[in-house]
PDB file of N, CA and C in Angstrom:
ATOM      1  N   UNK A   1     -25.511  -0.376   0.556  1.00  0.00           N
ATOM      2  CA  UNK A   1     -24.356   0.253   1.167  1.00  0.00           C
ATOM      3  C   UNK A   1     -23.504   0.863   0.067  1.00  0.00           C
ATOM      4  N   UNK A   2     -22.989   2.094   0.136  1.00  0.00           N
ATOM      5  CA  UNK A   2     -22.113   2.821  -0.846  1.00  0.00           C
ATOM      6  C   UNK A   2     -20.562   2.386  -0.194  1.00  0.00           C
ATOM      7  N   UNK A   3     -20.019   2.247  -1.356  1.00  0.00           N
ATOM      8  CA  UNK A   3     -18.723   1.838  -1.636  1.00  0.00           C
ATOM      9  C   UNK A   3     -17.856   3.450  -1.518  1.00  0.00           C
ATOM     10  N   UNK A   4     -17.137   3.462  -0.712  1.00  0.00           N
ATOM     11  CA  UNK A   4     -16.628   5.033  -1.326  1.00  0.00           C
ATOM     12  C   UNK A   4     -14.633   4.110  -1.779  1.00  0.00           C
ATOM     13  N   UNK A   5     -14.470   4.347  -2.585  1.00  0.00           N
ATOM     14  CA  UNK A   5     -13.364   4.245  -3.435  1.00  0.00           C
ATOM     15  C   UNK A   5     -12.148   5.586  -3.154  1.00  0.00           C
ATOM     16  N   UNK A   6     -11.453   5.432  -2.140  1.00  0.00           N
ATOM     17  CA  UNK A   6     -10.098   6.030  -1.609  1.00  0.00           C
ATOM     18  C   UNK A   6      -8.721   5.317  -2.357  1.00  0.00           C
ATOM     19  N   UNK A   7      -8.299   6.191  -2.488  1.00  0.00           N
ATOM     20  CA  UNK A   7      -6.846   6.086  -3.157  1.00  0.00           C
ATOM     21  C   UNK A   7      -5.868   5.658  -2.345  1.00  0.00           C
ATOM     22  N   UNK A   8      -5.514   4.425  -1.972  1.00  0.00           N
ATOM     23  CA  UNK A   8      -4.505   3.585  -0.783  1.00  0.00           C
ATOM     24  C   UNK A   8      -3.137   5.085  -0.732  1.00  0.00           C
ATOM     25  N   UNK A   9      -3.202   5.513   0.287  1.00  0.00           N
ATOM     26  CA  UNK A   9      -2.024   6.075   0.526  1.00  0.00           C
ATOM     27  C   UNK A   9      -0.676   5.146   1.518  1.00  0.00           C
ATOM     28  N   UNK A  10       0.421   5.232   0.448  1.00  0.00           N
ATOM     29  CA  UNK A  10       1.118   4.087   0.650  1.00  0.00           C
ATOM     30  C   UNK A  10       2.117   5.084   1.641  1.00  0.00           C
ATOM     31  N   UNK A  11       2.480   4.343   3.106  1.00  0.00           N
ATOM     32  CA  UNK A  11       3.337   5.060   3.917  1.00  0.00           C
ATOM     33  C   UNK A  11       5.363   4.618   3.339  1.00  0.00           C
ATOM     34  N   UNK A  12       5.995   6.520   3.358  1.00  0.00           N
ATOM     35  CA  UNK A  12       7.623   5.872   3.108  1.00  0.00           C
ATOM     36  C   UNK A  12       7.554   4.957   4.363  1.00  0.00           C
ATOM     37  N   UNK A  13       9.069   4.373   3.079  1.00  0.00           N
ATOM     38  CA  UNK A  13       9.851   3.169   3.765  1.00  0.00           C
ATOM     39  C   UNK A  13      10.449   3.783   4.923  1.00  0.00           C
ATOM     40  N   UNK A  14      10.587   4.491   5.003  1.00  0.00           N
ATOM     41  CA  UNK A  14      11.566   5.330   6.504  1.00  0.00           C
ATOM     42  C   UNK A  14      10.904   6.192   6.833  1.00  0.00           C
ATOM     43  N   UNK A  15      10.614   5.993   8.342  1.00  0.00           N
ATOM     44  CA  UNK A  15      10.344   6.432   9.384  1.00  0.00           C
ATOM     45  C   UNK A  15      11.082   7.390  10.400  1.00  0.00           C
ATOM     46  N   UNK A  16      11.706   8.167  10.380  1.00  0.00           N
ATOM     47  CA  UNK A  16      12.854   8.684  11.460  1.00  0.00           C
ATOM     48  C   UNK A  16      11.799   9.531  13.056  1.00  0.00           C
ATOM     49  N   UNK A  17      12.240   9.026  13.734  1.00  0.00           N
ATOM     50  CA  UNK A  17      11.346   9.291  14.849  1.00  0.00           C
ATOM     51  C   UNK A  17      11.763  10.503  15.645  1.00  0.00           C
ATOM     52  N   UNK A  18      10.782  11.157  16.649  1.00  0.00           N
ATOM     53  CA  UNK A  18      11.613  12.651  17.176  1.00  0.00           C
ATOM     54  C   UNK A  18      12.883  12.354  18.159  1.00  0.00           C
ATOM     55  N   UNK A  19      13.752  13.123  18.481  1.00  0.00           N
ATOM     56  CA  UNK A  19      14.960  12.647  18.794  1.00  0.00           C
ATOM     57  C   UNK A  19      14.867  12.464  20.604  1.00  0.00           C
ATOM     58  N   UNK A  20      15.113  11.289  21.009  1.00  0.00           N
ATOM     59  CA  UNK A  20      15.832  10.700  22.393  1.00  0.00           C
ATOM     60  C   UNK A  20      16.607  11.675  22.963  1.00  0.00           C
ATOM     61  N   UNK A  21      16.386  12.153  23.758  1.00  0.00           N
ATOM     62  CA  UNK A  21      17.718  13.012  24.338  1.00  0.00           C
ATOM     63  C   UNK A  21      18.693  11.646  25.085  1.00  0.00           C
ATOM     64  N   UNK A  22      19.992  12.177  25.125  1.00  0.00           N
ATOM     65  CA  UNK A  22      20.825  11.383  25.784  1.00  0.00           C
ATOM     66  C   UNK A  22      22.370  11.754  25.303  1.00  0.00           C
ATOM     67  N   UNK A  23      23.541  10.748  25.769  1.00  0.00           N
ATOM     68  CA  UNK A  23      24.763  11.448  25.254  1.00  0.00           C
ATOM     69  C   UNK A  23      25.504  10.294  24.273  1.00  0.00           C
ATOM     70  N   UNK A  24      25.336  10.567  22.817  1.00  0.00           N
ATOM     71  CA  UNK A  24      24.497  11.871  22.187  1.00  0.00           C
ATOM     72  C   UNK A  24      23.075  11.423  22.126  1.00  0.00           C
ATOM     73  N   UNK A  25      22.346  12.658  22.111  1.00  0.00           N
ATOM     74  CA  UNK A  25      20.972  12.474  21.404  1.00  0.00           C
ATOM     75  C   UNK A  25      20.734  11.622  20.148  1.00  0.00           C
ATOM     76  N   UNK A  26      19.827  10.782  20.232  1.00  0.00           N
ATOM     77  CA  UNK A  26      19.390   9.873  18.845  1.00  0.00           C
ATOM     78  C   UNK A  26      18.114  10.135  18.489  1.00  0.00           C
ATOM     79  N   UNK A  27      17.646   9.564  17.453  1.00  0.00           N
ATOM     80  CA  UNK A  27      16.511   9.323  16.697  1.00  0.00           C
ATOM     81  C   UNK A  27      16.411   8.200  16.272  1.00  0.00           C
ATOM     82  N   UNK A  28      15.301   7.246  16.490  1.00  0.00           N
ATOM     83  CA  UNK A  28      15.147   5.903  16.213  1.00  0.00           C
ATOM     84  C   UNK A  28      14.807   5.977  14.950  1.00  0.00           C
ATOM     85  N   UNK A  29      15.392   4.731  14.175  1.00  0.00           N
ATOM     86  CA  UNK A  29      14.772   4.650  12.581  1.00  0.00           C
ATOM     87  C   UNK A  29      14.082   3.239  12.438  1.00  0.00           C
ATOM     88  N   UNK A  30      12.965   3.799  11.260  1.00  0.00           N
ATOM     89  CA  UNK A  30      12.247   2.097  11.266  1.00  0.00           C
ATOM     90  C   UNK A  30      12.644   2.423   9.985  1.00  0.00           C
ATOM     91  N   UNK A  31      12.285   1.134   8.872  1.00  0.00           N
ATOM     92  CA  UNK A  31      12.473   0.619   7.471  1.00  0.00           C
ATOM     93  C   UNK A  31      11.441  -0.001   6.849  1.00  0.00           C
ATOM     94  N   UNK A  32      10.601   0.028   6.459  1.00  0.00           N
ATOM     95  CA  UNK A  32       9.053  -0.764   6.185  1.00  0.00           C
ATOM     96  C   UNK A  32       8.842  -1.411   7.397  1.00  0.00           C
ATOM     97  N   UNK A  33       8.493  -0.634   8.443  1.00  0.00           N
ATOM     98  CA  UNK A  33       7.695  -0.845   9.814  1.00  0.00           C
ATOM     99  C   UNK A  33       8.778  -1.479  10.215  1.00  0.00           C
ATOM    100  N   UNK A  34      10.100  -1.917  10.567  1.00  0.00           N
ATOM    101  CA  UNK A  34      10.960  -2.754  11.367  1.00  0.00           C
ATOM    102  C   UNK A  34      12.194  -1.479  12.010  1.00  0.00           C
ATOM    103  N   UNK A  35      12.191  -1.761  13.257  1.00  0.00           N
ATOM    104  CA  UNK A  35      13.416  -0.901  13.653  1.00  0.00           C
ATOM    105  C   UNK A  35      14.201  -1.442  13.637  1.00  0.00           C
ATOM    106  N   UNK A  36      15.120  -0.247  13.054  1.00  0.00           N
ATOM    107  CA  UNK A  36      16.327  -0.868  12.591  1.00  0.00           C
ATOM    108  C   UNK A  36      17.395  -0.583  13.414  1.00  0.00           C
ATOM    109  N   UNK A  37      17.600   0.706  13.789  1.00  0.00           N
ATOM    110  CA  UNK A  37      18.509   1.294  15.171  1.00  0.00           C
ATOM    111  C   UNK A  37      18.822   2.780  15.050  1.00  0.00           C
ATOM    112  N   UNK A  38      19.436   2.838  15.369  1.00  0.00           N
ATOM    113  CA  UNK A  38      19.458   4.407  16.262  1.00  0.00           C
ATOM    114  C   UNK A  38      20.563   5.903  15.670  1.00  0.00           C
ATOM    115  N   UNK A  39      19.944   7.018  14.801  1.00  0.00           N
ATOM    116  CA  UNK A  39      20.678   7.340  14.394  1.00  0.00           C
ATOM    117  C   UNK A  39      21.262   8.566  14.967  1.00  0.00           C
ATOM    118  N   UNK A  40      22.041   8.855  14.960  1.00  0.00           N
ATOM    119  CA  UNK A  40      22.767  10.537  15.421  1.00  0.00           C
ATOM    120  C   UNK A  40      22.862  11.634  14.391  1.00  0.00           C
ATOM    121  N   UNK A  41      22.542  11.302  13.452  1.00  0.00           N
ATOM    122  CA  UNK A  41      23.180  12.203  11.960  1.00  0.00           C
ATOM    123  C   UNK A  41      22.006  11.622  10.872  1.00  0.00           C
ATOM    124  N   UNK A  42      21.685  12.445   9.698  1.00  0.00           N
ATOM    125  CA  UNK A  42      21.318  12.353   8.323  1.00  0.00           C
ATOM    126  C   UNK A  42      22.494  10.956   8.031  1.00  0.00           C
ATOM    127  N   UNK A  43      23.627  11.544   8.230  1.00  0.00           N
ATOM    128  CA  UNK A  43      24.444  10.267   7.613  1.00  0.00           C
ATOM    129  C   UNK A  43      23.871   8.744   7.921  1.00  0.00           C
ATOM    130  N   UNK A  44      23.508   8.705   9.501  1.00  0.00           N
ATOM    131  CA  UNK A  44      22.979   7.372   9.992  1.00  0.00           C
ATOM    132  C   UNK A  44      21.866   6.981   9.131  1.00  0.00           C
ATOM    133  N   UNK A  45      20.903   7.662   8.771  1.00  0.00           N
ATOM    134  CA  UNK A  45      20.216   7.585   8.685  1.00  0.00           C
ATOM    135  C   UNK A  45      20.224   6.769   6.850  1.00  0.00           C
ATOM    136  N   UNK A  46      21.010   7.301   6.486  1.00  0.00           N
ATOM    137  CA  UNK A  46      21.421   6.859   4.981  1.00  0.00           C
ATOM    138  C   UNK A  46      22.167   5.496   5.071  1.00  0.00           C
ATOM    139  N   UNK A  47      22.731   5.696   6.127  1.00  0.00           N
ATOM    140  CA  UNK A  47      23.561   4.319   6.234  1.00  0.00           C
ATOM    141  C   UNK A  47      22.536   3.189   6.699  1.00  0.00           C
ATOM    142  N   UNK A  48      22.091   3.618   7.394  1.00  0.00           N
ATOM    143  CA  UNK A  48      21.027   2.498   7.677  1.00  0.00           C
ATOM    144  C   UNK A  48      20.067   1.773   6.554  1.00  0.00           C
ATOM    145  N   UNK A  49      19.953   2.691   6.222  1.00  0.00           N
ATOM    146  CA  UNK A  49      18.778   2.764   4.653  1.00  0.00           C
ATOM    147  C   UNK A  49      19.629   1.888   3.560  1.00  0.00           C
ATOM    148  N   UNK A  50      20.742   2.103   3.416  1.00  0.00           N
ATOM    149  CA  UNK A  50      21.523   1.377   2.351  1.00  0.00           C
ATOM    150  C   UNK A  50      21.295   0.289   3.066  1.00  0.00           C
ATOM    151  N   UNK A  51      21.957  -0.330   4.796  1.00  0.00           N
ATOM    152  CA  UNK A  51      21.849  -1.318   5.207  1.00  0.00           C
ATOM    153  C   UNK A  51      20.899  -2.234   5.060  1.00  0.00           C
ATOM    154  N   UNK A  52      19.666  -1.623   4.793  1.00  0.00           N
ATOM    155  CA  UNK A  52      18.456  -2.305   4.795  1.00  0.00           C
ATOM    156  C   UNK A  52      18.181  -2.700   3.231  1.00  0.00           C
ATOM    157  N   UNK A  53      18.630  -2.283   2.314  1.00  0.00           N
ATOM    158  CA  UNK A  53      19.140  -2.768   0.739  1.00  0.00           C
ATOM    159  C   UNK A  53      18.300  -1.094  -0.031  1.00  0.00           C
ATOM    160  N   UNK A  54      17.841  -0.299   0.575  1.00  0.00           N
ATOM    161  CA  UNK A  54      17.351   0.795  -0.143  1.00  0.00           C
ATOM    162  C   UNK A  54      18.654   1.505  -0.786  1.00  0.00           C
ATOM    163  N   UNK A  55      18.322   1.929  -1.770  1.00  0.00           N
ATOM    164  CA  UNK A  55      20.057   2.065  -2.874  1.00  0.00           C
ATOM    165  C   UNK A  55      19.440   3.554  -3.072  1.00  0.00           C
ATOM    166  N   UNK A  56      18.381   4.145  -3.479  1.00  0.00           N
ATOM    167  CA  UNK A  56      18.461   5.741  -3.771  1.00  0.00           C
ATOM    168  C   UNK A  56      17.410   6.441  -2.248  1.00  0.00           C
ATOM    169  N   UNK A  57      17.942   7.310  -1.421  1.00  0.00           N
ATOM    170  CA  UNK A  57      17.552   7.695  -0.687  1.00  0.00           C
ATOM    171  C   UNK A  57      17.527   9.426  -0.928  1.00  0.00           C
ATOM    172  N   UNK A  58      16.236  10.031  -0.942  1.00  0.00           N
ATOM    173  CA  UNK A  58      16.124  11.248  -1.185  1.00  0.00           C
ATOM    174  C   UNK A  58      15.528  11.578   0.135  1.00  0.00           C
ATOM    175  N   UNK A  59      16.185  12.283   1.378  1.00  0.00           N
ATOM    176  CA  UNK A  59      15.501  12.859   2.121  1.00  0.00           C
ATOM    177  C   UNK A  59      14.394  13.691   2.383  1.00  0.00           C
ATOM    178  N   UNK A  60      14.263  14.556   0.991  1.00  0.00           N
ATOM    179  CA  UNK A  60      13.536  15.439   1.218  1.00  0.00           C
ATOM    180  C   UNK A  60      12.105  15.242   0.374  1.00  0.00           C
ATOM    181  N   UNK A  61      12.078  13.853   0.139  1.00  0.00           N
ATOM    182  CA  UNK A  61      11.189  13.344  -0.515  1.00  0.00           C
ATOM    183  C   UNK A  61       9.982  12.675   0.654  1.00  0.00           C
ATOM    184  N   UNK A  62       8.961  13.177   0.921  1.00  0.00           N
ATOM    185  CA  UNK A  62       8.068  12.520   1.606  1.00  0.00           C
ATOM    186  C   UNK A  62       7.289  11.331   1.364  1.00  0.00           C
ATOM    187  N   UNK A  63       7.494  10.829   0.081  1.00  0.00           N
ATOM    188  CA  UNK A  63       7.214   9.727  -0.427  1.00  0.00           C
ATOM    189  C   UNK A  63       8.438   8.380   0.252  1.00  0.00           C
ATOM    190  N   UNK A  64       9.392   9.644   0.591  1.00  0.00           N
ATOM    191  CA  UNK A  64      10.770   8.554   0.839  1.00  0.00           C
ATOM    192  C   UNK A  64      10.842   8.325   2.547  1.00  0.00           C
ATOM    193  N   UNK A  65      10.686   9.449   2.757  1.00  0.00           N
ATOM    194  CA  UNK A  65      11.099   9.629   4.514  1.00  0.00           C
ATOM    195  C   UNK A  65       9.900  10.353   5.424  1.00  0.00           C
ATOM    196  N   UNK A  66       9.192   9.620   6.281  1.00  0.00           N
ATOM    197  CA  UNK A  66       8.734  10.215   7.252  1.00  0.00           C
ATOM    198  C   UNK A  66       9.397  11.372   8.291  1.00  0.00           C
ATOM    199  N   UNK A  67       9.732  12.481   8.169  1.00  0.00           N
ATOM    200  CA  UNK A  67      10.361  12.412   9.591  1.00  0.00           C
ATOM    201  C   UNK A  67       9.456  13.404  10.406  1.00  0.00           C
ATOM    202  N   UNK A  68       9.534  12.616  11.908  1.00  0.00           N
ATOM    203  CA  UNK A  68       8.502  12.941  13.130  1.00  0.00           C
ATOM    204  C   UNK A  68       9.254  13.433  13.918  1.00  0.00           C
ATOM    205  N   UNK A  69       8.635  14.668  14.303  1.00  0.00           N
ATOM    206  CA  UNK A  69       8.990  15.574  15.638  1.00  0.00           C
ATOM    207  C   UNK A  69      10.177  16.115  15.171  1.00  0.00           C
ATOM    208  N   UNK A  70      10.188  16.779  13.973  1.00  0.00           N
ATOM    209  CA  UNK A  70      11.469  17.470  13.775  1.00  0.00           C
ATOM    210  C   UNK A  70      11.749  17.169  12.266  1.00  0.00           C
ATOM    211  N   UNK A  71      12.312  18.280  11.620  1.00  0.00           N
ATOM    212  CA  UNK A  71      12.787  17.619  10.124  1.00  0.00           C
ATOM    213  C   UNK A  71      14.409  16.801  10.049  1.00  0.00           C
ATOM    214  N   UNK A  72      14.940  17.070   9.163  1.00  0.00           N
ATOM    215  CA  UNK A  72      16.725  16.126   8.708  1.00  0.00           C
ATOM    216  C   UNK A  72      17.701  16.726   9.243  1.00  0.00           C
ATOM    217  N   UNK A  73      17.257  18.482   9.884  1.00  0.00           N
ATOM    218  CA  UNK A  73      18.227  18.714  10.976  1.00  0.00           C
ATOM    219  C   UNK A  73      17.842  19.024  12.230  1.00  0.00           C
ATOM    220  N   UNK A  74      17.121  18.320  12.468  1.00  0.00           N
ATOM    221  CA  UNK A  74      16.534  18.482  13.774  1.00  0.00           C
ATOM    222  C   UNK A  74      17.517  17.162  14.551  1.00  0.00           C
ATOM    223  N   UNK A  75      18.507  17.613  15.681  1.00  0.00           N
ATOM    224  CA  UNK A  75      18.877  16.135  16.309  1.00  0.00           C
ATOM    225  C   UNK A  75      19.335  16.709  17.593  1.00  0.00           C
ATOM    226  N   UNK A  76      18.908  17.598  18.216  1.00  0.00           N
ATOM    227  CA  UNK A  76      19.122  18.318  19.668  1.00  0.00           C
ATOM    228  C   UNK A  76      17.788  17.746  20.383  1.00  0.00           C
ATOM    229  N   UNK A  77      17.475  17.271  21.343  1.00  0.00           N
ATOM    230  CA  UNK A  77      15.888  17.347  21.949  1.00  0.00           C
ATOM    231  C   UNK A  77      15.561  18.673  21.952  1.00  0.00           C
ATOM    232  N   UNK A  78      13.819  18.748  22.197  1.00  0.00           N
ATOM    233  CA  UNK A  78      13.620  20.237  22.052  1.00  0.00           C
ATOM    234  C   UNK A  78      13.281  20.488  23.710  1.00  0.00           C
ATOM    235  N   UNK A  79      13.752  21.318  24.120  1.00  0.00           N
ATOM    236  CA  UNK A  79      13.194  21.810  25.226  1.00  0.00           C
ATOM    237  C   UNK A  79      11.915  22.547  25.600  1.00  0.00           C
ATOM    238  N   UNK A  80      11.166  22.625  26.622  1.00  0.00           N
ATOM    239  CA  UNK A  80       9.829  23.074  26.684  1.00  0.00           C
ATOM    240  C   UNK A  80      10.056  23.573  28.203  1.00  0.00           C
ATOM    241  N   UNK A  81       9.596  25.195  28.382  1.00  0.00           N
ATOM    242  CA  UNK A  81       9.670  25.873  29.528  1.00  0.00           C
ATOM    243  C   UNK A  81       8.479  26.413  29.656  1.00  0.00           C
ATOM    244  N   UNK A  82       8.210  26.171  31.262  1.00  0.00           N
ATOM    245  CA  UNK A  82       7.135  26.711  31.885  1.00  0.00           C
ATOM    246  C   UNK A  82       7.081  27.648  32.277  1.00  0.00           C
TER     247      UNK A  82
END
């Protein structure tokens, strides 16, 4: 059997998920796989991150931040017409 030898791709600590519509619209955040709660803003999202003891947060770092269904200003739901 051959061994094939892959390079562990390590997933960021933050997760920001596509945004909830509601009043206001959110985006759920996880922290090394744990949700943590619910943000409205980039700001939340930092605040949370400190909360969780992460001290340098670079958004635009994909090593740092997942973000799904939308990038760091994405926080409107998106609408879809038929």
């Amino acid at each position: 059997m051959t061994e094939i030898n892959e390079p562990l791709v390590e997933a960021p600590p933050i997760v920001v998920w596509p945004v909830t519509p509601g009043e206001p619209p959110f985006r759920l955040v996880e922290i090394r796989g744990e949700a943590v709660g619910k943000a409205e803003s980039i700001v939340d999202v930092v605040t949370l991150a400190h909360d969780a003891g992460l001290v340098h947060v670079d958004l635009d770092d994909p090593a740092v931040v997942r973000w799904v269904g939308g990038g760091k200003y994405t926080w409107a739901p998106h609408h879809r017409f038929l």
